[in-house]
Protein backbone atom coordinates (compact mmCIF):
# COMPACT_ATOMS: atom_id res chain seq x y z
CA UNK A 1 132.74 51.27 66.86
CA UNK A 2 135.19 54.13 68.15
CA UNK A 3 137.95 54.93 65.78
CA UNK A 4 141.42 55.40 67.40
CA UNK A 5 141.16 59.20 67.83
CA UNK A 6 137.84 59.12 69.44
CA UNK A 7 138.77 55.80 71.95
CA UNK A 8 141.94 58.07 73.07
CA UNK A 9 139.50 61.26 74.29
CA UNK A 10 137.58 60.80 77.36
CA UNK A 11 134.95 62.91 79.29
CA UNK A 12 134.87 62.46 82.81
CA UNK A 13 133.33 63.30 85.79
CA UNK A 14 134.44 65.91 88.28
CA UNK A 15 135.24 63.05 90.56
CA UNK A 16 136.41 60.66 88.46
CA UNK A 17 139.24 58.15 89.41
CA UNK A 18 141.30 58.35 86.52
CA UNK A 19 142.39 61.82 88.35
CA UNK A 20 141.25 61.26 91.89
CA UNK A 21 142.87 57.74 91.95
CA UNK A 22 146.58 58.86 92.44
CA UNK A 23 147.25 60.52 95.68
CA UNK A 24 150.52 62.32 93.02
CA UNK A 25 148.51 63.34 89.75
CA UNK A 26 151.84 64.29 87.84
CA UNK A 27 151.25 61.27 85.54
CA UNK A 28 148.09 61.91 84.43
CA UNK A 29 147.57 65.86 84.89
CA UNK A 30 150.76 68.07 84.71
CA UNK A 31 151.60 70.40 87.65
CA UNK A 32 150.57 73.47 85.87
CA UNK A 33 147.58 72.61 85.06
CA UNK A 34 146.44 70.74 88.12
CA UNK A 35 144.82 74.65 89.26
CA UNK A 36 142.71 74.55 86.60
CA UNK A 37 141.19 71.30 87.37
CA UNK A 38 140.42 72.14 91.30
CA UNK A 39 140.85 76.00 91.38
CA UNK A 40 140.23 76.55 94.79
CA UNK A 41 142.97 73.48 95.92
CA UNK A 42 139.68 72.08 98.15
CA UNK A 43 139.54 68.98 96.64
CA UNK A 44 136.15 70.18 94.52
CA UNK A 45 137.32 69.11 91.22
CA UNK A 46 135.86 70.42 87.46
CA UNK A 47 134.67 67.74 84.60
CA UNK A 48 137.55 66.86 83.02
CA UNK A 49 138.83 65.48 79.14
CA UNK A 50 141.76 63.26 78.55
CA UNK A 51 143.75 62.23 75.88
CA UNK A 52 146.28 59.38 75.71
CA UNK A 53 145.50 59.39 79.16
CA UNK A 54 146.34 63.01 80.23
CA UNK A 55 144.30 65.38 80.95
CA UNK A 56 144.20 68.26 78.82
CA UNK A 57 140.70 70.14 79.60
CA UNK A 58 137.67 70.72 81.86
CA UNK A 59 134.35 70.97 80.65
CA UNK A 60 130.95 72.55 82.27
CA UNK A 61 127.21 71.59 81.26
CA UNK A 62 124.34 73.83 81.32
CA UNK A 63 121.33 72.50 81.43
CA UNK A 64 118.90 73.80 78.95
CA UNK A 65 115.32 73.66 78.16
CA UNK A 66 115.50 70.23 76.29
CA UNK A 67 119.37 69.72 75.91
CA UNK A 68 122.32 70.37 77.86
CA UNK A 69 125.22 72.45 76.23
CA UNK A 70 129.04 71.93 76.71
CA UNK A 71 131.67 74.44 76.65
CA UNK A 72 135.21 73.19 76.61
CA UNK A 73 138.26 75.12 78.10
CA UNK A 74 141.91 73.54 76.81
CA UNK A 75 144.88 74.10 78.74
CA UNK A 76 146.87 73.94 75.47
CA UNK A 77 147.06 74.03 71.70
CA UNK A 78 145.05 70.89 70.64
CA UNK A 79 145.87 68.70 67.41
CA UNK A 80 143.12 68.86 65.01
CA UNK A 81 142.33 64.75 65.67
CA UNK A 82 141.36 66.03 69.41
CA UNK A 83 139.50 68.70 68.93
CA UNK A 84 137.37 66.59 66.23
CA UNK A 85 137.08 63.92 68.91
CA UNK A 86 136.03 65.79 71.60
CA UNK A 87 132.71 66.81 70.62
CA UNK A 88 132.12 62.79 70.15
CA UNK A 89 133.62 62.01 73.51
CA UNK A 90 130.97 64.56 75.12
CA UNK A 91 128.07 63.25 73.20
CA UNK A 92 129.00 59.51 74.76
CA UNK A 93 128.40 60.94 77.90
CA UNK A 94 125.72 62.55 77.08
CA UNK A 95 124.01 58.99 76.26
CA UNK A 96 125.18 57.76 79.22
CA UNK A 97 123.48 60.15 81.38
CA UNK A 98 120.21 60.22 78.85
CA UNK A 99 120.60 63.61 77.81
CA UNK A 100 120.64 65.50 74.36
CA UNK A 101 124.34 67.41 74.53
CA UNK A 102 124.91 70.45 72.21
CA UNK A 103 128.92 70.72 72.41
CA UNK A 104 130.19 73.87 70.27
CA UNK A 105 133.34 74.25 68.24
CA UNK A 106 136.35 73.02 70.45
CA UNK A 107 138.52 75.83 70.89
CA UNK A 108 141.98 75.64 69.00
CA UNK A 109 144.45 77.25 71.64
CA UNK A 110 143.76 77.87 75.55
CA UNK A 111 142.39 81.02 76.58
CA UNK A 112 144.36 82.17 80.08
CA UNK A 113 145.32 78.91 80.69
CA UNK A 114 149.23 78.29 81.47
């Protein structure tokens, strides 16, 4: 089974309706960061993590030879318990879609992000 910290950390689609099901996203992606998730403000949204139902990260796939790797972008510090979890929350999608997912270290602060 999941333990608590890896149940609260979620990969998602691009188009996922835990984001694209509020027409006002302020209680599930704060205002600063809602440029990060659809950069160009066209509606073309990037994968996205949560935690304790915010979001708090986009992630990209590249598909590889045999694998697919992830690389994780945070829009803030996260707690230790997240950034463990993470990786785990990736590989479950991974399974989902039936494909081997490399997911490096989780970086501890955001890089550029606001």
């Amino acid at each position: 089974g999941l333990g608590a910290a890896d149940a609260a950390v979620l990969a998602l689609a691009a188009f996922d309706e835990h984001l694209l099901g509020y027409r006002v996203r302020d209680c599930v992606l704060h205002p600063d960061h809602a440029k990060l998730v659809d950069p160009a403000r066209n509606g073309v949204f990037r994968w996205t993590l949560v935690s304790g139902s915010r979001v708090v990260a986009t992630w990209t796939r590249k598909r590889l030879t045999h694998h697919v790797r992830a690389e994780v972008t945070p829009f803030m510090s996260l707690p230790a318990r997240v950034r463990k979890a993470v990786p785990r929350a990736i590989e479950r999608w991974g399974r989902f879609a039936g494909v081997e997912v490399d997911v490096p270290e989780v970086p501890a602060t955001a890089s550029g992000a606001s």
